[in-house]
N, C-alpha and C. Protein backbone atom coordinates (compact mmCIF):
# COMPACT_ATOMS: atom_id res chain seq x y z
N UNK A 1 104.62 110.98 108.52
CA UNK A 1 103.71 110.80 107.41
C UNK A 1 104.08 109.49 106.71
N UNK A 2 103.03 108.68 106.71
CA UNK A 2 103.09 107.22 105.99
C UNK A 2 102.19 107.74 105.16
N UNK A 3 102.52 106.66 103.75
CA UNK A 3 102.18 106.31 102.50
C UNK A 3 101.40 104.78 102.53
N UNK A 4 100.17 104.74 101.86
CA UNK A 4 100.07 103.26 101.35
C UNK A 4 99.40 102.95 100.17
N UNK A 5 99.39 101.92 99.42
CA UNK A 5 98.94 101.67 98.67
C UNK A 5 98.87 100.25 98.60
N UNK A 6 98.27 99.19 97.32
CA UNK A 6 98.53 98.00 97.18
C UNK A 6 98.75 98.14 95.40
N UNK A 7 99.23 96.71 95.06
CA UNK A 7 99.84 95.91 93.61
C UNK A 7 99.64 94.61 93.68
N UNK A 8 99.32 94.44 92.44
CA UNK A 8 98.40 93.17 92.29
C UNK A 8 99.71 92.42 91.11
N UNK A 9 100.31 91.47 91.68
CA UNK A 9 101.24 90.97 90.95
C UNK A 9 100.99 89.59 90.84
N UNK A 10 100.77 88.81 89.39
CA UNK A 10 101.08 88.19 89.16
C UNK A 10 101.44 87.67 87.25
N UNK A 11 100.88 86.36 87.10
CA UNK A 11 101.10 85.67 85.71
C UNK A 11 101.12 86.32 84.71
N UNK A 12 99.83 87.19 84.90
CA UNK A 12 99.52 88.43 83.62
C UNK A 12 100.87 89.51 84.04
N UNK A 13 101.92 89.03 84.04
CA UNK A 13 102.77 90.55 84.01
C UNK A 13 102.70 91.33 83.59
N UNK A 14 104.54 92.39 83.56
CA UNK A 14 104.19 93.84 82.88
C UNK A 14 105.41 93.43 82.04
N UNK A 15 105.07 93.65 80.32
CA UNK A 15 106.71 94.02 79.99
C UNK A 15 107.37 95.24 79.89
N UNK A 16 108.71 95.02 79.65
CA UNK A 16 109.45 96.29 79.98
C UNK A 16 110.30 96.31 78.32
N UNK A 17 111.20 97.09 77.99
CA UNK A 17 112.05 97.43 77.45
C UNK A 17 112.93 96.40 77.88
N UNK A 18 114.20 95.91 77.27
CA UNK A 18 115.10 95.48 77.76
C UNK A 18 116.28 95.71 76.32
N UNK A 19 117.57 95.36 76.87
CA UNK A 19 118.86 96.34 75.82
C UNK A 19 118.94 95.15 75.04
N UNK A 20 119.04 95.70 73.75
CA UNK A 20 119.46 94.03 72.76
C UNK A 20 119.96 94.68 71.66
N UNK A 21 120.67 94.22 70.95
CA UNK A 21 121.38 94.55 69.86
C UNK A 21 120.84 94.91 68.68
N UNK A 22 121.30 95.65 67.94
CA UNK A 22 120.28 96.66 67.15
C UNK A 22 119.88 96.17 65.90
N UNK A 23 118.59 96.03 65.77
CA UNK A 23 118.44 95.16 64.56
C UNK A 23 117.40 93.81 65.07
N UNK A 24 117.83 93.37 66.60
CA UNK A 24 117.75 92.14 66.60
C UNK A 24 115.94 92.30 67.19
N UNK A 25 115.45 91.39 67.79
CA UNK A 25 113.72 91.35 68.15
C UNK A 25 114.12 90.73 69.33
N UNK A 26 114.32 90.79 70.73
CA UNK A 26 114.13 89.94 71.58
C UNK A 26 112.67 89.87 71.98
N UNK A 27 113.19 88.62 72.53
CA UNK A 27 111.99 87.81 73.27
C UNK A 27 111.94 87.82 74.27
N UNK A 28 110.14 88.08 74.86
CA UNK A 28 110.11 87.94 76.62
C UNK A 28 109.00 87.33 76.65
N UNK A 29 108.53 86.70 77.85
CA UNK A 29 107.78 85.71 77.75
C UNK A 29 106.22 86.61 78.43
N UNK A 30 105.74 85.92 78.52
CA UNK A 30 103.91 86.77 78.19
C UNK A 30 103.12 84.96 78.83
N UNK A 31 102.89 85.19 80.01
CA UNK A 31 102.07 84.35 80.49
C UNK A 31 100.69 84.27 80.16
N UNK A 32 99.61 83.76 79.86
CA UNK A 32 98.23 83.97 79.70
C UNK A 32 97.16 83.41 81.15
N UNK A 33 98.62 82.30 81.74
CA UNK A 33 96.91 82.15 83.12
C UNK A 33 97.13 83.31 84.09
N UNK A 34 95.78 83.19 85.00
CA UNK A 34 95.17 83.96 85.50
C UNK A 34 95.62 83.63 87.22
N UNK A 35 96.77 83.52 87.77
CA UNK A 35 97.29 83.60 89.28
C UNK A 35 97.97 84.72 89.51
N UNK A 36 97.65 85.45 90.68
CA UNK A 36 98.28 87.19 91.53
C UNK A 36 98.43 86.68 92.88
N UNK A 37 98.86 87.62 93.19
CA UNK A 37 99.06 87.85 94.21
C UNK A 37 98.99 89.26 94.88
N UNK A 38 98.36 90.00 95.74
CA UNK A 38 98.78 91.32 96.09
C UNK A 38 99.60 91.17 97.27
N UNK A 39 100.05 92.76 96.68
CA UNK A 39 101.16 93.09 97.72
C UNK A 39 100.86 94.84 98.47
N UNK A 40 100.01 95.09 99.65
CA UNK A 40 99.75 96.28 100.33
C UNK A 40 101.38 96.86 100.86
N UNK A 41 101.39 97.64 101.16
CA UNK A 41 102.49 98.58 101.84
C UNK A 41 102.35 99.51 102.54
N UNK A 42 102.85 100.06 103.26
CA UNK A 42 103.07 101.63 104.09
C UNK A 42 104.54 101.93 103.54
N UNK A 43 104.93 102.76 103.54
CA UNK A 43 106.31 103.70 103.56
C UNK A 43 106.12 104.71 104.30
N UNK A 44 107.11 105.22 104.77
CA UNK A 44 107.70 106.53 105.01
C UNK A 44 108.70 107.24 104.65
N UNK A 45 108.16 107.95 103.87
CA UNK A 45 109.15 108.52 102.68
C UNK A 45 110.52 109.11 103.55
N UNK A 46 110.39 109.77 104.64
CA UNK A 46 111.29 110.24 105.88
C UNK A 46 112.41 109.25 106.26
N UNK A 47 111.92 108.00 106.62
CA UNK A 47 112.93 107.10 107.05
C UNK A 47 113.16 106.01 106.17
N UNK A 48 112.73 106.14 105.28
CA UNK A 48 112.57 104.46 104.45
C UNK A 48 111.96 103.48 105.14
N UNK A 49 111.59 103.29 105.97
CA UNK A 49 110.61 102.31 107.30
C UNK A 49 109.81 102.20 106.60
N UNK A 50 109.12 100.87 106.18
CA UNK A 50 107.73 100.24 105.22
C UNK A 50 107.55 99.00 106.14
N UNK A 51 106.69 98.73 105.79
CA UNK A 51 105.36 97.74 105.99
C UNK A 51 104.38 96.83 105.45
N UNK A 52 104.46 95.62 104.96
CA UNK A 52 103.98 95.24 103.83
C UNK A 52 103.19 93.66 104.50
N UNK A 53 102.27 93.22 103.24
CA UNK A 53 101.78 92.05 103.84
C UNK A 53 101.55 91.70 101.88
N UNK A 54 101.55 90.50 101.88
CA UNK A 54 101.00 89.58 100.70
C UNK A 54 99.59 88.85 100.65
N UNK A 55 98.99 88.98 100.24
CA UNK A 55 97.55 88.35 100.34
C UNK A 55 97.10 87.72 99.07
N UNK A 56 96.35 86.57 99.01
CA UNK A 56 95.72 86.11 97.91
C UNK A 56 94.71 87.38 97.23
N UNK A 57 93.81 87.58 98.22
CA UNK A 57 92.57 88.80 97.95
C UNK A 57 92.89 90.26 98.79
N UNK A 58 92.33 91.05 98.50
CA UNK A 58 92.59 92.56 99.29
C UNK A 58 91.25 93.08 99.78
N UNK A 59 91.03 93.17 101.16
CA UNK A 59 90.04 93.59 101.31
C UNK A 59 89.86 94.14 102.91
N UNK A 60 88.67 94.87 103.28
CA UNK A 60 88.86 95.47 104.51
C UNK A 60 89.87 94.64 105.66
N UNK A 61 89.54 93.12 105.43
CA UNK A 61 90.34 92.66 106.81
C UNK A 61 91.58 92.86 106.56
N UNK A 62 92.19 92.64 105.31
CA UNK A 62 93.35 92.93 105.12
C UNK A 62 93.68 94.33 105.59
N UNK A 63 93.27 95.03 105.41
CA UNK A 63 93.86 96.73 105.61
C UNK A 63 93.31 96.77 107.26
N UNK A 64 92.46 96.23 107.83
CA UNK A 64 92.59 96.04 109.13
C UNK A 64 93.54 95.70 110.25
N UNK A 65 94.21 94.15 109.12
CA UNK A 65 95.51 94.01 109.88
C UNK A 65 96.77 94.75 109.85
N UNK A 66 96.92 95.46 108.59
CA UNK A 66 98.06 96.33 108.05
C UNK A 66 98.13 97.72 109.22
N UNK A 67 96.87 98.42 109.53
CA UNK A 67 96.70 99.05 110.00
C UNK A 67 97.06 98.76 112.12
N UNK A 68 96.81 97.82 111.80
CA UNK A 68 97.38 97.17 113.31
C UNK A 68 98.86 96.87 113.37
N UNK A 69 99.21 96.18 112.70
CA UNK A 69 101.02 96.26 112.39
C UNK A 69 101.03 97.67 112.55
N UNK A 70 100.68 98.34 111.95
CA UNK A 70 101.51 99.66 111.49
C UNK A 70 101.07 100.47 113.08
N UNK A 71 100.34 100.33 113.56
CA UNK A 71 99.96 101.05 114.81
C UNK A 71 101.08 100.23 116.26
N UNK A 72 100.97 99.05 115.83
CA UNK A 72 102.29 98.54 116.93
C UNK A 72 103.29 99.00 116.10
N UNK A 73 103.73 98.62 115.38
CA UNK A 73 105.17 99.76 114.83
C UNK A 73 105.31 100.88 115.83
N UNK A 74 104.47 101.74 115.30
CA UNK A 74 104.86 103.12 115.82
C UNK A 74 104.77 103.06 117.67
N UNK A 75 104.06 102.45 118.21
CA UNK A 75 103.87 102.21 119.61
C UNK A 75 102.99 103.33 119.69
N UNK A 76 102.88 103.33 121.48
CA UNK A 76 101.51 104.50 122.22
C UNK A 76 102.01 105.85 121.62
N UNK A 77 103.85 106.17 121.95
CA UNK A 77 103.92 107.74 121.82
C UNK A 77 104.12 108.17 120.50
N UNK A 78 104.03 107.22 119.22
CA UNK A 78 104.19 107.97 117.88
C UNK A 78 102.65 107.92 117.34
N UNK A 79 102.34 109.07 116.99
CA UNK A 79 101.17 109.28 115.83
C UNK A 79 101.85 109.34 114.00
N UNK A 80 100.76 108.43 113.48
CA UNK A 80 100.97 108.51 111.93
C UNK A 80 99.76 109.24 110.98
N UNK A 81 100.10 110.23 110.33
CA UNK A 81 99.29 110.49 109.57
C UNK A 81 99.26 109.30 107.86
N UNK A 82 98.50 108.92 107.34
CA UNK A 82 98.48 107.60 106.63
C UNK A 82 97.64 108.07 105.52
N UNK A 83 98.68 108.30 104.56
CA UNK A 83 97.88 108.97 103.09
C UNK A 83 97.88 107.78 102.39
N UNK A 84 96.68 107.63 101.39
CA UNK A 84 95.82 106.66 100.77
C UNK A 84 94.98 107.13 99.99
N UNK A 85 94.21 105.93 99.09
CA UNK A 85 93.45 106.33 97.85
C UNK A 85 92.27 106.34 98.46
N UNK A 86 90.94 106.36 97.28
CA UNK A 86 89.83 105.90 98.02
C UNK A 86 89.22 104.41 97.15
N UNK A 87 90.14 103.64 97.69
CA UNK A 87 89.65 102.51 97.48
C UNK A 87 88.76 101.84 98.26
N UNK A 88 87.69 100.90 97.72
CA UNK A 88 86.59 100.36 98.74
C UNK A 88 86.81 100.00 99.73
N UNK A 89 87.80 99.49 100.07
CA UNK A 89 88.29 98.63 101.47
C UNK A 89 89.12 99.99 102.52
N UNK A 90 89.22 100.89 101.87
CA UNK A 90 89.89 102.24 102.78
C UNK A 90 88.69 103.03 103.24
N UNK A 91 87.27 103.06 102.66
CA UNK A 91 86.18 103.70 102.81
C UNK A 91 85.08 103.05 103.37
N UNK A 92 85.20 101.43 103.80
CA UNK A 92 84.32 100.69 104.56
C UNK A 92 84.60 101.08 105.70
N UNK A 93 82.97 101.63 106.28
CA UNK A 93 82.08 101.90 107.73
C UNK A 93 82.35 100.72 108.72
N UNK A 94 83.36 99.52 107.92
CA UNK A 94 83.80 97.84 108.54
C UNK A 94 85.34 98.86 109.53
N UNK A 95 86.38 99.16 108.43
CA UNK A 95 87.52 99.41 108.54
C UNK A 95 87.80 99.64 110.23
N UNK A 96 89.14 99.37 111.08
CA UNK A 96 89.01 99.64 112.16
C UNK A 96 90.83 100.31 112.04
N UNK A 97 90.51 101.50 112.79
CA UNK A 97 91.60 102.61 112.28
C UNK A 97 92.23 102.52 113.84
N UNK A 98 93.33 102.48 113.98
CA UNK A 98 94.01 102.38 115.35
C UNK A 98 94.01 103.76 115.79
N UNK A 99 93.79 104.35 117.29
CA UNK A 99 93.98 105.90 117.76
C UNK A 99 95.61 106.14 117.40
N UNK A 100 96.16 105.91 116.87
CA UNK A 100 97.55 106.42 116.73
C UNK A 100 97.91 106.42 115.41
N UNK A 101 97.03 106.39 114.51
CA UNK A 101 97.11 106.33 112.70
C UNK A 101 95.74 107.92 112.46
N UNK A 102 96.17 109.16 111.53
CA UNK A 102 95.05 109.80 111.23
C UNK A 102 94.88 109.31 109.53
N UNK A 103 93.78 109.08 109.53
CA UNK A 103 93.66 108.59 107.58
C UNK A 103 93.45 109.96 106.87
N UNK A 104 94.46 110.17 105.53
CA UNK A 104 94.24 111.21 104.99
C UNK A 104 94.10 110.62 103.62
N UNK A 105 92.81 111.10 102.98
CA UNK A 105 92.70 110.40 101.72
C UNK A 105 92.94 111.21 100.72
N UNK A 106 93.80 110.70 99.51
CA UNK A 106 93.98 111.38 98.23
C UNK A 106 92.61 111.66 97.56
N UNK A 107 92.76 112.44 96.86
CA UNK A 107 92.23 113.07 96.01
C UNK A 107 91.45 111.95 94.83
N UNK A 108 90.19 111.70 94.19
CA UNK A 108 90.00 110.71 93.28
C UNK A 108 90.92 110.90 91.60
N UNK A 109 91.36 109.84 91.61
CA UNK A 109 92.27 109.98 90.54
C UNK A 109 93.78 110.50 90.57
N UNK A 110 93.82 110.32 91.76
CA UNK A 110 95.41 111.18 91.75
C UNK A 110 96.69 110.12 92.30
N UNK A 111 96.95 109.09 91.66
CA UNK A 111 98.08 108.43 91.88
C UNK A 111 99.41 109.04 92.06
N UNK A 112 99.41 109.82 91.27
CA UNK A 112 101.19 110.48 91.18
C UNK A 112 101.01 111.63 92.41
N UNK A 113 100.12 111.44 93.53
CA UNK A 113 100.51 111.90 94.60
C UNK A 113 101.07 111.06 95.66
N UNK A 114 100.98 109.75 95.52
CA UNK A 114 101.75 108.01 96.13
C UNK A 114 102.55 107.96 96.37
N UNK A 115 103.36 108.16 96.83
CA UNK A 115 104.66 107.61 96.58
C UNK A 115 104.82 106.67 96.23
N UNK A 116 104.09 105.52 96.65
CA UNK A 116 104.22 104.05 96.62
C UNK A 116 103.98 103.48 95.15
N UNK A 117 102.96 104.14 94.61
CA UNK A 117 103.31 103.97 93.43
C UNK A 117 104.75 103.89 92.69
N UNK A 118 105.23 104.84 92.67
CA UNK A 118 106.81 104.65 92.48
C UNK A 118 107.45 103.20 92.43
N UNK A 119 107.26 102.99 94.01
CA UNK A 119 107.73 101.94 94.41
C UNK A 119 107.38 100.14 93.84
N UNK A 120 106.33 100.78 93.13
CA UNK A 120 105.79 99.25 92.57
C UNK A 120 106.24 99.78 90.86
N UNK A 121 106.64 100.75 90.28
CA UNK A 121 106.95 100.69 88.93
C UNK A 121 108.83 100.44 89.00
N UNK A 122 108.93 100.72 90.28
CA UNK A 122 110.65 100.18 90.52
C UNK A 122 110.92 98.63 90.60
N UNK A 123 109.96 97.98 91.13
CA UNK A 123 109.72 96.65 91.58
C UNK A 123 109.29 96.00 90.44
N UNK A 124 108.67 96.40 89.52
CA UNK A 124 108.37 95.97 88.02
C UNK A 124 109.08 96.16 87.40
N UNK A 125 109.76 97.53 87.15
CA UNK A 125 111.17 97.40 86.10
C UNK A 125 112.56 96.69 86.43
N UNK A 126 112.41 96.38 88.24
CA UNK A 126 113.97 96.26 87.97
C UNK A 126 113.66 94.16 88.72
N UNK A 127 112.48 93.84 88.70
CA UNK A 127 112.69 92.30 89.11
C UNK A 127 111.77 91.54 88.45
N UNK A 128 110.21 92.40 88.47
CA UNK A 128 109.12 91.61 88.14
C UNK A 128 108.95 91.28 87.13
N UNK A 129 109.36 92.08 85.93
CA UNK A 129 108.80 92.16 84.27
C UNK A 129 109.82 91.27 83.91
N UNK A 130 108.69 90.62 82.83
CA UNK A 130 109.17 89.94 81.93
C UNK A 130 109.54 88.35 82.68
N UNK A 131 109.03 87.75 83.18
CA UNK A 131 108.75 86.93 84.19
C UNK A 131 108.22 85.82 83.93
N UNK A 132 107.78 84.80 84.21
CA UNK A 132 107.15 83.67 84.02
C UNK A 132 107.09 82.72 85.72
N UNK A 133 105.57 82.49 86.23
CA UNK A 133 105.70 82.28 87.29
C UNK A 133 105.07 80.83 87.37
N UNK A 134 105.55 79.97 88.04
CA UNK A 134 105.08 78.54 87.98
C UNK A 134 103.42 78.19 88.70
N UNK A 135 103.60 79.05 89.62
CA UNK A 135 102.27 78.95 90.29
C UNK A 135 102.34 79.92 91.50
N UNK A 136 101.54 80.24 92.41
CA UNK A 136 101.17 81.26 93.45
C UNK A 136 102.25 81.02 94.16
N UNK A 137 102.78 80.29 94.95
CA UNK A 137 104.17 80.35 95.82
C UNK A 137 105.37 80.93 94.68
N UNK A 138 105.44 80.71 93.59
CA UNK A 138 106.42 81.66 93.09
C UNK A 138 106.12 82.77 93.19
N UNK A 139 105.04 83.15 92.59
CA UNK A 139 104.70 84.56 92.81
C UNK A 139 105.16 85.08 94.22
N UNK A 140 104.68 84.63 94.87
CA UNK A 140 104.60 85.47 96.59
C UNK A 140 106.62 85.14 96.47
N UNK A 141 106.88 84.28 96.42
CA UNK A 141 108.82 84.58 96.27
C UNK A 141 109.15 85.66 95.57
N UNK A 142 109.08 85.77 94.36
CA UNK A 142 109.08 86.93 93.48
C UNK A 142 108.74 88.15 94.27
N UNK A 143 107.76 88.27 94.49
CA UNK A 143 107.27 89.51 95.85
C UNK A 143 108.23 89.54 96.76
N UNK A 144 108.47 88.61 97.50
CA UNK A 144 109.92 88.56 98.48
C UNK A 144 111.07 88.88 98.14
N UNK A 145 111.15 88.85 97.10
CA UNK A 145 112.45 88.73 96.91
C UNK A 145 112.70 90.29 96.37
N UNK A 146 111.45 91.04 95.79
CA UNK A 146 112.13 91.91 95.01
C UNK A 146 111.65 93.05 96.39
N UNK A 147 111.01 92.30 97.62
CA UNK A 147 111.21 93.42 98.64
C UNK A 147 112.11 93.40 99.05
N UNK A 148 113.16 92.65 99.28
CA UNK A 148 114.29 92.47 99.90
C UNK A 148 115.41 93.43 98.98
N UNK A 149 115.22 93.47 97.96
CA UNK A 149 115.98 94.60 97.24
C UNK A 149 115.43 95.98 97.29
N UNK A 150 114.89 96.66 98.46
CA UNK A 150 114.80 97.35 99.37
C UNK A 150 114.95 97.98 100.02
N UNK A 151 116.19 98.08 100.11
CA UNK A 151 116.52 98.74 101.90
C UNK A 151 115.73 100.18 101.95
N UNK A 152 115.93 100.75 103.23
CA UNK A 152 115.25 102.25 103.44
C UNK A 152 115.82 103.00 102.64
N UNK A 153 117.45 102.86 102.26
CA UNK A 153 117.75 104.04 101.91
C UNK A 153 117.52 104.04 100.04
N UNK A 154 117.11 102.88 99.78
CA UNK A 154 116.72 103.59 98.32
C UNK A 154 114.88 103.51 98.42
N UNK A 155 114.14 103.66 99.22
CA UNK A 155 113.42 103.29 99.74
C UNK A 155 113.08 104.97 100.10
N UNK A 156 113.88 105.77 100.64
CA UNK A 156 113.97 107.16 100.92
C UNK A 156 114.24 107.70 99.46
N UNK A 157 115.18 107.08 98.61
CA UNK A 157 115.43 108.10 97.23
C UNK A 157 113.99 107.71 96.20
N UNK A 158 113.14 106.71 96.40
CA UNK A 158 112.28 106.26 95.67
C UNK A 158 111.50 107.02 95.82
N UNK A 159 110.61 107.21 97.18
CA UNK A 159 109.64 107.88 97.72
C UNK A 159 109.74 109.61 98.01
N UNK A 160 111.01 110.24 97.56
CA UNK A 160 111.41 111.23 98.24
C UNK A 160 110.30 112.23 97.51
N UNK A 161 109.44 112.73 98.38
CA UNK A 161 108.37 113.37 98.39
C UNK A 161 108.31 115.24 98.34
N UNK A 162 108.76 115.96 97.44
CA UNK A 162 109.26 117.22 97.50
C UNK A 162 108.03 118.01 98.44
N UNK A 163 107.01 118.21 98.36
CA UNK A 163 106.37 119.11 98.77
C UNK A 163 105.90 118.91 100.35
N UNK A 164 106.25 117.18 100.78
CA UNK A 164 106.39 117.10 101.66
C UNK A 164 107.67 117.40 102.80
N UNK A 165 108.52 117.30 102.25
CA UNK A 165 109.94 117.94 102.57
C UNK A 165 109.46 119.08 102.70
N UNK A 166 109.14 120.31 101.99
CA UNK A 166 108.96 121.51 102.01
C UNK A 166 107.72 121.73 103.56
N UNK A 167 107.23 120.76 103.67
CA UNK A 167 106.12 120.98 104.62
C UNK A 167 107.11 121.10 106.10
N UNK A 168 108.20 120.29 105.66
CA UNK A 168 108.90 120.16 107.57
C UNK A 168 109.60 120.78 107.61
């Protein structure tokens, strides 16, 4: 069972909390232009094994190609079941679904069934926020960089999916 979702990261950040001495007002910086970047994913909450691509825009071709990575990943003898929202580009009659991926779509409105979600409020609290980005190649570094702080195995404690556990 794979997870996916996408995050739209850029200039307009997120702020966070941060520790400062009591009394005092820190400062974080608050960009106003308008440059992102998205960032799609797969996980598997099971192995920590993800899958990701960066794109200027998000749209069927994009989840076309994601869906092809992710189908060579697994090769001929693994099947993936591939839980997702119903976002426009997951519900285009365009979309081309590999025989070795089944699409299972969430529920409307139901994020905190994601895992991946998780995974992008971890990636915001612990690299992205509070940020200031020079232009689109920072951004997409920033994205790199805070995938690389990553590995599967917190990657497995991020995503760890109780009711799916209970399913195996």
């Amino acid at each position: 069972v794979w997870f996916e979702d996408e995050a739209r990261i850029g200039q307009q950040g997120t702020l966070t909390t941060v520790w400062a001495q009591r009394g005092s007002r820190p400062v974080a910086v608050k960009q106003t232009d308008y440059d992102w970047a998205y960032l799609a994913a797969v996980v598997c909450p099971a192995t920590g094994e993800a899958l990701g691509v960066i794109e200027r825009e998000m749209n069927t071709g994009v989840m076309d190609d994601l869906l092809a990575n992710l189908s060579r990943r697994l090769g001929r003898d693994r099947h993936a079941v591939l839980v997702w929202d119903n976002a426009g580009f997951h519900t285009s009659a365009r979309l081309e679904v590999p025989s070795n991926i089944t699409i299972l779509r969430l529920p409307p409105y139901s994020p905190e069934l994601n895992c991946v979600e998780r995974v992008w409020a971890w990636m915001r609290s612990h690299s992205l926020s509070n940020r200031a980005y020079a232009d689109h190649d920072a951004i997409v570094a920033a994205i790199g960089h805070a995938c690389d702080l990553l590995p599967p195995e917190r990657l497995r404690s991020i995503c760890r999916t109780a009711w799916l556990e209970r399913g195996n």
